[in-house]
Protein backbone atom coordinates (compact mmCIF):
# COMPACT_ATOMS: atom_id res chain seq x y z
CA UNK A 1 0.11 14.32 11.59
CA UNK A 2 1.11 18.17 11.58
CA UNK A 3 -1.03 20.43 8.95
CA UNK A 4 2.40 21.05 7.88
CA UNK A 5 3.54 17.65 7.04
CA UNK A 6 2.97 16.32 3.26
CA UNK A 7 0.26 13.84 3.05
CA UNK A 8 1.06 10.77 2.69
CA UNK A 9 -0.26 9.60 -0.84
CA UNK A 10 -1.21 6.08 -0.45
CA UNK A 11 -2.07 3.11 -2.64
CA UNK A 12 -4.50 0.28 -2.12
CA UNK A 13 -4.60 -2.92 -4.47
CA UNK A 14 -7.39 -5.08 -3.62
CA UNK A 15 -9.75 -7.05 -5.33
CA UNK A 16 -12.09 -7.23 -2.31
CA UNK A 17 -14.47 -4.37 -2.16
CA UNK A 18 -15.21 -5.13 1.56
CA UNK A 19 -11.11 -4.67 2.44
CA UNK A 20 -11.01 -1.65 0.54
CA UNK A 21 -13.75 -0.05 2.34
CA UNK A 22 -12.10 -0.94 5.58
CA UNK A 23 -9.00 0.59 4.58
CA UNK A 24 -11.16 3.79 3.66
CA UNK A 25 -12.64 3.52 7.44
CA UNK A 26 -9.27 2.86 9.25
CA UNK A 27 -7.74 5.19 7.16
CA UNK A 28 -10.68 8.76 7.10
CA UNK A 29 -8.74 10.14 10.29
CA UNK A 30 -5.36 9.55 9.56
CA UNK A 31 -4.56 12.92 7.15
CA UNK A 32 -3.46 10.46 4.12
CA UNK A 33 -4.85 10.42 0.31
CA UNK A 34 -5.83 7.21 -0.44
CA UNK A 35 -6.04 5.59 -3.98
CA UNK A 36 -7.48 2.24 -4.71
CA UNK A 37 -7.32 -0.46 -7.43
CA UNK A 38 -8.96 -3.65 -7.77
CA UNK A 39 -6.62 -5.40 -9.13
CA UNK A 40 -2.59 -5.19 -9.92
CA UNK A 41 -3.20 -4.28 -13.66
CA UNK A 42 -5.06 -0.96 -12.36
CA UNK A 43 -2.46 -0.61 -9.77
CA UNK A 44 0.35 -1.06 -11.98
CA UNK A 45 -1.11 1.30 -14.18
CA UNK A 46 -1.65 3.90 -11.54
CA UNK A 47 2.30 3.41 -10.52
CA UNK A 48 3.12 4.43 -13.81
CA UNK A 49 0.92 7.47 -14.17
CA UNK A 50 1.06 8.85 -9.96
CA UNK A 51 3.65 8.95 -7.24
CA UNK A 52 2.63 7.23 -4.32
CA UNK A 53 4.57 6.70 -0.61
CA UNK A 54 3.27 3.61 0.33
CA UNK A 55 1.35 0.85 -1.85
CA UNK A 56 -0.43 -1.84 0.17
CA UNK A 57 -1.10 -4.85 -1.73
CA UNK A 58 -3.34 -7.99 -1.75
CA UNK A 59 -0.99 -10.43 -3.36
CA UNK A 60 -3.87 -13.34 -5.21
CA UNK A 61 -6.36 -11.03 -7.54
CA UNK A 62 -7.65 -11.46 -10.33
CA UNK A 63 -5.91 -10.00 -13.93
CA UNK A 64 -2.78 -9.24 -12.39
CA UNK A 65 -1.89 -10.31 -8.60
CA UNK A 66 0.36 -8.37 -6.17
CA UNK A 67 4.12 -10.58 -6.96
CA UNK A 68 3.66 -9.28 -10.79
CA UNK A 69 2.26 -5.78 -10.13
CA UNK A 70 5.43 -5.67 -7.90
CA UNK A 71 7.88 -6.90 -10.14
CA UNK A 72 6.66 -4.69 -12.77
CA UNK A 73 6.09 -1.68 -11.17
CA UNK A 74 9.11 -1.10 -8.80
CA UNK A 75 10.74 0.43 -11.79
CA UNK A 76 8.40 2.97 -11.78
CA UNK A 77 7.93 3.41 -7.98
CA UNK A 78 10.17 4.94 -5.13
CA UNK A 79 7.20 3.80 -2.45
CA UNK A 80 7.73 1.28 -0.02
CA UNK A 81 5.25 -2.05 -0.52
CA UNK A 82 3.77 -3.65 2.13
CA UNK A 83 2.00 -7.07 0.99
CA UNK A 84 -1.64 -7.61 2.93
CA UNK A 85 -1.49 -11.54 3.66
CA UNK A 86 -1.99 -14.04 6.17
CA UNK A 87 0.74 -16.10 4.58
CA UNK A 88 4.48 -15.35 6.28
CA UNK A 89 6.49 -16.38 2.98
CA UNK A 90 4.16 -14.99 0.54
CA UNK A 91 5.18 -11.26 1.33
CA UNK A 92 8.55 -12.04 1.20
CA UNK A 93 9.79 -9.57 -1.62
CA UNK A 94 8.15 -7.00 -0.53
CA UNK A 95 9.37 -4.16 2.27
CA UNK A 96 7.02 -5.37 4.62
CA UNK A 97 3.88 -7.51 5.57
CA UNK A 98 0.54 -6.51 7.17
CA UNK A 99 -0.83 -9.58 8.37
CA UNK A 100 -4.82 -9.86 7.37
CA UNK A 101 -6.91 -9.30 9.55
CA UNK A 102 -5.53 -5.95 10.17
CA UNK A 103 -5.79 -3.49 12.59
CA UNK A 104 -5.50 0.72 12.60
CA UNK A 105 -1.97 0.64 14.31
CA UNK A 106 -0.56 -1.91 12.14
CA UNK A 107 -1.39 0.57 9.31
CA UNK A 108 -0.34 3.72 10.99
CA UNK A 109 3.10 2.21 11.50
CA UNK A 110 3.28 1.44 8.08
CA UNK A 111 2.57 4.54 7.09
CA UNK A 112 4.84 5.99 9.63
CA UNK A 113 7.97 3.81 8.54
CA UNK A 114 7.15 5.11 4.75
CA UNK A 115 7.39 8.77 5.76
CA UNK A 116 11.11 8.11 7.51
CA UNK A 117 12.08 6.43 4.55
CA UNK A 118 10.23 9.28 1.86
CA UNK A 119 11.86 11.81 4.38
CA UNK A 120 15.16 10.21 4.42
CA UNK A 121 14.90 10.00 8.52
CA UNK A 122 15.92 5.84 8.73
């Protein structure tokens, strides 16, 4: 990423402490800001307060899971949502779908494709 390029503002909904900290490893290199929530209710909440480019979501949590914090927070949100899941079907209203385990270059594509579409390069 150029030093000139925006940074990529980035939200992570997970309830599982161990994901989020490998999202904080994959991630420490790639010039992004990460935020993280550990559930959908704090991620929902965080749509409504911050502008993000790209939220990456666990979809079963606890208090709120990913399919509500979606639906409810979409109105709020311009960022494209990628669902973190093993199941095919269970991402299927969001933009896109990280299958878990994942891997540094499924993320950096992802984060990639959000910056055309921020950019309005598509």
């Amino acid at each position: 990423m150029s030093d000139t390029a925006p940074r990529p503002r980035i939200l992570i909904v997970d309830d599982d402490g161990v994901s989020r900290r490998i999202f904080a490893h994959l991630l420490r290199n790639e010039g992004v800001e990460i935020t993280f929530a550990e559930n959908g209710a704090r991620g929902l909440a965080l749509l409504r307060t911050s502008t993000f480019d790209l939220v990456f979501s666990d979809l079963h949590m606890p208090v709120l899971g990913g399919h509500d914090m979606l639906k409810l927070g979409r109105p709020f949100s311009k960022a494209r949502f990628v669902a973190m899941t093993s199941d095919d079907e269970a991402g299927r209203l969001f933009d896109a779908r990280v299958p878990k385990p994942f891997t540094r270059e499924q993320l950096a594509r992802e984060i990639a494709e959000a910056m055309r579409v921020v950019s309005g390069i598509v």
